[in-house]
Protein backbone atom coordinates (compact mmCIF):
# COMPACT_ATOMS: atom_id res chain seq x y z
CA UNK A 1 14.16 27.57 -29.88
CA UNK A 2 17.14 29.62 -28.42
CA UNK A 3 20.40 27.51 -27.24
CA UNK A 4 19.77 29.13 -23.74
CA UNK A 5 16.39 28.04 -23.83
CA UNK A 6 16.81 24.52 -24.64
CA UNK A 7 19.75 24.89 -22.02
CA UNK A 8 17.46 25.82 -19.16
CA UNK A 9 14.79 22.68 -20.20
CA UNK A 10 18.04 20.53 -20.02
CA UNK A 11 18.29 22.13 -16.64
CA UNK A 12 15.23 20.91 -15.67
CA UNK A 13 15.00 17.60 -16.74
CA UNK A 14 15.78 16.05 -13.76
CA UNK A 15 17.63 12.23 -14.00
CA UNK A 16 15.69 10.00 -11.85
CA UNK A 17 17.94 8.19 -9.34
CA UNK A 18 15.26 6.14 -7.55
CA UNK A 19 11.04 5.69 -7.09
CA UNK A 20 10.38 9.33 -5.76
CA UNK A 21 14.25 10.51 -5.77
CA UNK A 22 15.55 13.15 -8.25
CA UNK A 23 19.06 14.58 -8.93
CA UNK A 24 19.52 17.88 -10.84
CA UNK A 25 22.12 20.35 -11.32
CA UNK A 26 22.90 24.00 -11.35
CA UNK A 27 23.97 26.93 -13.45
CA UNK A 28 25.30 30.41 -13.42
CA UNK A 29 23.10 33.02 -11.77
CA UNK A 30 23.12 36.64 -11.12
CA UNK A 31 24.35 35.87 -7.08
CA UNK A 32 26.85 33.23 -6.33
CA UNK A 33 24.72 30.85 -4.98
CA UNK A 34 21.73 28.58 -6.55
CA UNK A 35 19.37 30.83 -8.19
CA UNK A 36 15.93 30.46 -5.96
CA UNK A 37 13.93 29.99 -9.06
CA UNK A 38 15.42 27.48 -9.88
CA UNK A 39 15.28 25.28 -7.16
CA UNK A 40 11.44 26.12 -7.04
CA UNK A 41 11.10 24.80 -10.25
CA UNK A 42 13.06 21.59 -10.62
CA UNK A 43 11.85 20.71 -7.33
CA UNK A 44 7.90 21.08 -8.53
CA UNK A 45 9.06 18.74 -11.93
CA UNK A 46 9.85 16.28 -8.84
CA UNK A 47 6.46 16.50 -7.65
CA UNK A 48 4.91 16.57 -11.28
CA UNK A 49 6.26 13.81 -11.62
CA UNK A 50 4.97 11.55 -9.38
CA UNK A 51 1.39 12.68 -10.41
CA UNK A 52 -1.33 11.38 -12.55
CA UNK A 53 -1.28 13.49 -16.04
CA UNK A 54 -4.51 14.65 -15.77
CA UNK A 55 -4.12 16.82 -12.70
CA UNK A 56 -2.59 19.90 -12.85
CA UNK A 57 -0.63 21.64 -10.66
CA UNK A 58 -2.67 25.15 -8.70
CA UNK A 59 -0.81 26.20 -5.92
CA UNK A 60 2.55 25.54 -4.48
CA UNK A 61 4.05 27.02 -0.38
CA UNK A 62 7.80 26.74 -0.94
CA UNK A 63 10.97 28.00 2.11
CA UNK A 64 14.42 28.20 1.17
CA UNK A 65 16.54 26.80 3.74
CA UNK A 66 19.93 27.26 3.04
CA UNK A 67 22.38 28.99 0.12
CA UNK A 68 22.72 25.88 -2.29
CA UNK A 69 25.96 25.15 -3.94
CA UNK A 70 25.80 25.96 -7.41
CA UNK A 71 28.72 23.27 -7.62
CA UNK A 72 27.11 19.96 -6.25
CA UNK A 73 24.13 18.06 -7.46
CA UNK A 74 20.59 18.60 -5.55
CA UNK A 75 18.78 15.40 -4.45
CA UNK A 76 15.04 16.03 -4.85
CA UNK A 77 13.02 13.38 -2.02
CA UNK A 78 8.99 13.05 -3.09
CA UNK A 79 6.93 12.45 -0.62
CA UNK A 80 3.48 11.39 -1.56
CA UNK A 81 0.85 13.21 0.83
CA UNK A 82 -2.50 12.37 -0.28
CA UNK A 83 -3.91 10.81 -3.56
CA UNK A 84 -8.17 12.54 -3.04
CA UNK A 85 -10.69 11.93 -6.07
CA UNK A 86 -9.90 15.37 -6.95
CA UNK A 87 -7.12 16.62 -5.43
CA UNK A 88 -3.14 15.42 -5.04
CA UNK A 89 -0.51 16.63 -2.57
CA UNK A 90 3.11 15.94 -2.46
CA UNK A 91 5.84 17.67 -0.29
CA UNK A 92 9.58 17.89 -2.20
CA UNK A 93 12.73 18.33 0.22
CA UNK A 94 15.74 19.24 -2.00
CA UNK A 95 18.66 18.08 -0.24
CA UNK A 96 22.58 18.93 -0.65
CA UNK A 97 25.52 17.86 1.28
CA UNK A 98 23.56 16.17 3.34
CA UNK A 99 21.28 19.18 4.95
CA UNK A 100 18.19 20.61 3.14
CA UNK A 101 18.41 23.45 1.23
CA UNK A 102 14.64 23.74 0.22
CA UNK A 103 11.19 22.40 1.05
CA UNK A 104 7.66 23.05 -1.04
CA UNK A 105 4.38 21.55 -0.81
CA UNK A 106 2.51 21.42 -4.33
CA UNK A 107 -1.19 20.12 -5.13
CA UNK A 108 -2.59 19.37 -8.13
CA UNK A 109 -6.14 19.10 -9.35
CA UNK A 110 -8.58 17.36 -11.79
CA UNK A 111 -9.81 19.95 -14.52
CA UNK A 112 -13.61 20.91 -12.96
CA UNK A 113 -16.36 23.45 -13.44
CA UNK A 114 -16.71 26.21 -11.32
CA UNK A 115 -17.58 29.71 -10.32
CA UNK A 116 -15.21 32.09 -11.89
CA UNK A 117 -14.45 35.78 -11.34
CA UNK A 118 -11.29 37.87 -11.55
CA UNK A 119 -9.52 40.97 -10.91
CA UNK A 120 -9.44 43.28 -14.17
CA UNK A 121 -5.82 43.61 -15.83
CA UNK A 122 -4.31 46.75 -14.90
CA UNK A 123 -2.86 49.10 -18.01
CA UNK A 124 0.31 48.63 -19.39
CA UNK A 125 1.97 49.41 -22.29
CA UNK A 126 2.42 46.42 -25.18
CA UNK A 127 5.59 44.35 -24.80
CA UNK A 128 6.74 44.99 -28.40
CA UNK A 129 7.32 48.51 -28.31
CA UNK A 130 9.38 48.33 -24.80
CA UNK A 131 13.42 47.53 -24.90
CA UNK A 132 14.69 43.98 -24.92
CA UNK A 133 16.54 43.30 -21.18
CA UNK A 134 20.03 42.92 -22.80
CA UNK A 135 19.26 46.49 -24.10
CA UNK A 136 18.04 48.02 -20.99
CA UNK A 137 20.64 46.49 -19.39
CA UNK A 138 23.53 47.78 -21.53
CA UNK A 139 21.91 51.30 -21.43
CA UNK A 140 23.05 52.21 -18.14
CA UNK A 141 26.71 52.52 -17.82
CA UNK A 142 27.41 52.69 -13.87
CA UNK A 143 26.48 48.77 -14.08
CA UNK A 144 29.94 47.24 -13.89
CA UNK A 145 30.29 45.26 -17.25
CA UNK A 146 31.18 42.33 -15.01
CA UNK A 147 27.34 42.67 -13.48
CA UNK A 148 26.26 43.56 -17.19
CA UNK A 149 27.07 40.23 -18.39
CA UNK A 150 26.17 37.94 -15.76
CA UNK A 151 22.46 39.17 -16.02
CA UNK A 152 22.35 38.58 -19.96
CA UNK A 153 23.73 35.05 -19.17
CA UNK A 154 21.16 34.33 -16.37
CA UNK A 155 18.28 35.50 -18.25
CA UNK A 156 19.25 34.79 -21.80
CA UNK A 157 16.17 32.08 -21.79
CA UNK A 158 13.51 34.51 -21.24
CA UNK A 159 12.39 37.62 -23.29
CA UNK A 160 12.08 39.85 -20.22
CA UNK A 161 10.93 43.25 -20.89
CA UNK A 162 10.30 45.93 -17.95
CA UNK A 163 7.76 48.67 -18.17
CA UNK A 164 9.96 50.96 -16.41
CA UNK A 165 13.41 51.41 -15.51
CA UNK A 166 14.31 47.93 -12.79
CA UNK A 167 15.80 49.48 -8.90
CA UNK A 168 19.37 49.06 -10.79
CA UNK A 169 18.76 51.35 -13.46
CA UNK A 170 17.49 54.08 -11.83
CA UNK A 171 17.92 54.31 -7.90
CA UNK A 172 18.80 56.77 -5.13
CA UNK A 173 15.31 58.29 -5.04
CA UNK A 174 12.07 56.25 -3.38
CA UNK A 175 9.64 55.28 -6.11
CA UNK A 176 6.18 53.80 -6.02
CA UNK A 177 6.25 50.49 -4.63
CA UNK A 178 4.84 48.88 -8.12
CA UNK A 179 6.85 46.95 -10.83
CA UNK A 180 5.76 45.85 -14.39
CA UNK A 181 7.38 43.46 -16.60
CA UNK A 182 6.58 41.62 -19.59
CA UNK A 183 8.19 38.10 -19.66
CA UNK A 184 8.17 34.88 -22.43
CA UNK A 185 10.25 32.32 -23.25
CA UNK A 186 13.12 33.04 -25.66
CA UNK A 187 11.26 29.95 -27.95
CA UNK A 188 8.36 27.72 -28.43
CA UNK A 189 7.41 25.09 -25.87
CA UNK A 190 5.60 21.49 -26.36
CA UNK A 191 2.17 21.65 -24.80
CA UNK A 192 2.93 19.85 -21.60
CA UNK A 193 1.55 21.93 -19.03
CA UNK A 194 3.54 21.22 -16.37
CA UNK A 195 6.30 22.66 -18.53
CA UNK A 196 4.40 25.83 -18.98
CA UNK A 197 4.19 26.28 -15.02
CA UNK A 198 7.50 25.32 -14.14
CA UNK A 199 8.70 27.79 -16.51
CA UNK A 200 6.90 30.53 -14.80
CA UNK A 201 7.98 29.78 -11.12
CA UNK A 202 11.49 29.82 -12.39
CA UNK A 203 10.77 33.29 -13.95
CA UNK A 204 8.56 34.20 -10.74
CA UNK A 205 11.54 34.59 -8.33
CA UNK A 206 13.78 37.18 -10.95
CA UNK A 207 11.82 40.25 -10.35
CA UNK A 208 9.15 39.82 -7.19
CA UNK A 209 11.19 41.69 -4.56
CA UNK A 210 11.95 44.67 -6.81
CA UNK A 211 8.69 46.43 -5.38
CA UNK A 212 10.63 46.57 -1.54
CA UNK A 213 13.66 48.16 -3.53
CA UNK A 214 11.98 51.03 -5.44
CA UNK A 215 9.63 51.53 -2.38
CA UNK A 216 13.25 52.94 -0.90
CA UNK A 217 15.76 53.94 -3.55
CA UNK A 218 17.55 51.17 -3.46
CA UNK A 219 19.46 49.84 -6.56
CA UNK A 220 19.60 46.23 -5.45
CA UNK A 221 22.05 43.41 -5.37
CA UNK A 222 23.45 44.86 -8.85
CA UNK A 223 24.96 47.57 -7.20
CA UNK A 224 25.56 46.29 -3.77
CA UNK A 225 23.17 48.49 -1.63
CA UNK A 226 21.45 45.75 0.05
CA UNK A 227 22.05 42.37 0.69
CA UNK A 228 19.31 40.05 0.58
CA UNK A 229 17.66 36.32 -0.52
CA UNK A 230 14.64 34.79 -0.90
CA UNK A 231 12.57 33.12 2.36
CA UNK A 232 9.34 31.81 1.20
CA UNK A 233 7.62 31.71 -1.85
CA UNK A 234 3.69 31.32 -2.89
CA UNK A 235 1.89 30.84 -5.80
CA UNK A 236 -2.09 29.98 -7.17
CA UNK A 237 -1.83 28.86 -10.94
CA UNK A 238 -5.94 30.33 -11.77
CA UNK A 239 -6.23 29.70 -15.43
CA UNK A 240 -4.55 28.27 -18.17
CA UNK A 241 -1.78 29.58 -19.67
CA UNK A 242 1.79 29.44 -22.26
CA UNK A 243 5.08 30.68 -20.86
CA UNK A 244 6.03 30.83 -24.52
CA UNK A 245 3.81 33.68 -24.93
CA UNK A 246 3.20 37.40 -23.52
CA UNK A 247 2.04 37.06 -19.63
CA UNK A 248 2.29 40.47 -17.47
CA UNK A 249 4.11 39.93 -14.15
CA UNK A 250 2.55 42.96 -12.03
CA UNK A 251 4.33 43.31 -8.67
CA UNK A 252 3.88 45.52 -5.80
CA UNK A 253 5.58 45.68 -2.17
CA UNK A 254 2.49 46.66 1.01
CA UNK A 255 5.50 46.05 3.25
CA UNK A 256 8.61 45.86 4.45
CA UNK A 257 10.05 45.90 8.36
CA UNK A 258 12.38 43.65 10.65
CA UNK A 259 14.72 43.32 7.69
CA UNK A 260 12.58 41.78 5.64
CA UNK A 261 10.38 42.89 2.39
CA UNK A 262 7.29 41.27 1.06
CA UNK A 263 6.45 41.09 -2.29
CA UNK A 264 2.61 40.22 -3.84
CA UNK A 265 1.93 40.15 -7.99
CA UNK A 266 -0.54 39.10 -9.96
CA UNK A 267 0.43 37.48 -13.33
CA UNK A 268 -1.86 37.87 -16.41
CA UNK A 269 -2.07 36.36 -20.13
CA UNK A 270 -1.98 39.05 -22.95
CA UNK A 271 -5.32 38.93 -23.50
CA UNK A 272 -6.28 39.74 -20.15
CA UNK A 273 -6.80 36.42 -18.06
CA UNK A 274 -5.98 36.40 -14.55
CA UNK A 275 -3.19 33.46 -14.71
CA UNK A 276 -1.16 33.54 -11.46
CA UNK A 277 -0.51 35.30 -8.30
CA UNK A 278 2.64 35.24 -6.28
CA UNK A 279 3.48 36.39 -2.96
CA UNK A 280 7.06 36.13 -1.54
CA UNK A 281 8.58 37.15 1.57
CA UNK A 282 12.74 38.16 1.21
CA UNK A 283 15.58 39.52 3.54
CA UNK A 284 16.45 42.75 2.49
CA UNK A 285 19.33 44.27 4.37
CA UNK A 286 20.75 47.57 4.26
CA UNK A 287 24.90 46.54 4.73
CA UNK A 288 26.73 47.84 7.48
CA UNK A 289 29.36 50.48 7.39
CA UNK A 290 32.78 49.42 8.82
C-alpha cells in the first residue's frame, strides 16, 4: 500500500467523540477549501457506522452547504431515520464552526434476490496502456508548476488514468460533452465493503463536472477560466465492487444554464458490471472582467 494511500484511510477513520457524533479532519486539495469528496465520504463512514454489518450501503442524496475550513475539525451528527426489516436510513449533518457545511441522507440494504438488467459498458481503451495522471499532468507545460504539484499531492492515493486529454490539458475549443477515466486505488484494500464505497464517492467528486467544461472550452479551475463548486451530489451503488481494482468512471454533461452545470456517469467494473451511477449538479461561473 502507497504512504498516500494509507494517508487518505487515516483520513477517514473518523475518532468517535460520542454515540452518533464523529470528528474528522482535513487535507490539502486542489482548491483552498475542503475537498467535496471528501466530506461525502467521511460523512457516509458516519452513517456506516451506526449500521448493522450486514447491510450495505445503495444510494446516498448529499448538498454542500458551505466552503469548509480545511483548518478546523468537522463534527459529523448521525441521525438514525428508520431501522425497516430490509432497509436502513440515516441522515449525517457535518458541522464546523458552529454552522453546517454538509448534509447527506444514505440507506443501506440487506443482500436480496432480484430482477437484474443493465446498461452495456461503453468502449474504452484498457487502463494499462493510457498515461499515469502525474504524467499527463506534467506533459502540458502552460500548467503553472505550482498547480502541477498540488494535483499530484491531492490525487497521489488513486491511480487515475484519463482516456483523453482532462478540460486543463487541452481547452479553448468546445468538445463533446463526454469524459472517460480509469480510476483505482494506489494499493490493496481489506474487504470491508463499506471501505470499497467510501473510496469511490471520494474519487466520484474529482472528475464529474469535467463534461460541463469540455462541452464549452473551458480549461477549468486549473487555469482559472471558471470559478465553480460542488451543490449536490447523487449516487446508486448497483453491484458489487473493489476500489482497489480497474472501475471506468464514464461522465457526460446533458446540461448546463443559470450558472450551473450538471453532470451524470455511470461507473463500471473492468469486466463490464454496471457498479455505480452518479449525478451531480455544480456552479460553474464564467469570472467577470474588471
Amino acid at each position: 500500500m502507497s504512504e498516500a494511500l494509507q494517508s487518505l484511510l487515516d483520513l477517514l477513520d473518523l475518532e468517535r467523540i460520542e454515540e452518533d457524533i464523529y470528528r474528522g479532519h482535513s487535507r490539502s486539495a486542489v482548491v483552498p477549501r475542503v475537498f467535496g469528496g471528501q466530506v461525502a465520504a467521511q460523512a457516509l463512514v458516519a452513517a456506516g457506522r451506526t449500521v448493522p454489518e450486514d447491510r450495505h450501503a445503495h444510494s446516498l442524496h448529499a448538498y454542500f452547504l458551505r466552503p469548509g475550513d480545511p483548518g478546523a475539525p468537522i463534527v459529523y451528527n448521525v441521525d438514525r431515520l428508520r431501522d425497516g426489516r430490509s432497509f436502513t436510513t440515516r441522515r449525517v449533518v457535518a458541522v464546523q464552526h458552529g454552522k453546517p457545511i454538509f448534509g447527506l441522507s444514505a440507506s443501506f440494504q440487506t443482500y436480496e434476490e432480484g430482477l437484474d438488467h443493465q446498461a452495456p459498458m461503453p468502449p474504452a481503451p484498457d487502463p494499462a496502456t493510457l498515461p499515469t495522471g502525474e504524467e499527463r499532468l506534467r506533459s502540458y507545460p502552460h500548467l503553472p508548476a505550482e498547480t502541477v504539484e498540488r494535483f499530484v499531492e491531492a490525487r497521489a492515493a488513486v491511480d487515475l488514468r484519463y482516456v483523453d486529454d482532462p478540460p486543463f490539458g487541452d481547452f479553448g475549443t468546445p468538445r463533446e460533452p463526454h469524459s472517460q477515466v480509469w480510476f483505482r486505488t494506489n494499493g490493496k484494500l481489506s474487504d470491508d465493503p463499506l471501505l470499497h464505497v467510501v473510496l469511490a464517492t471520494y474519487v466520484s467528486d474529482m472528475t464529474l463536472l469535467d463534461s460541463v467544461l469540455l462541452a464549452h472550452g473551458r480549461g477549468g479551475w486549473a487555469v482559472g477560466d471558471v470559478v465553480g463548486a460542488s451543490l449536490d451530489h447523487a449516487m446508486w451503488f448497483h453491484r458489487p465492487f473493489r476500489a482497489d481494482e480497474w472501475l471506468l468512471y464514464d461522465q457526460q454533461s446533458p446540461s448546463a444554464s443559470g450558472g450551473r452545470g450538471l453532470g451524470q456517469a455511470r461507473i463500471y467494473t473492468e469486466d463490464g458490471r454496471l457498479a455505480i451511477s452518479v449525478i451531480q449538479e455544480g456552479v460553474v461561473r464564467v469570472p467577470r472582467e474588471h
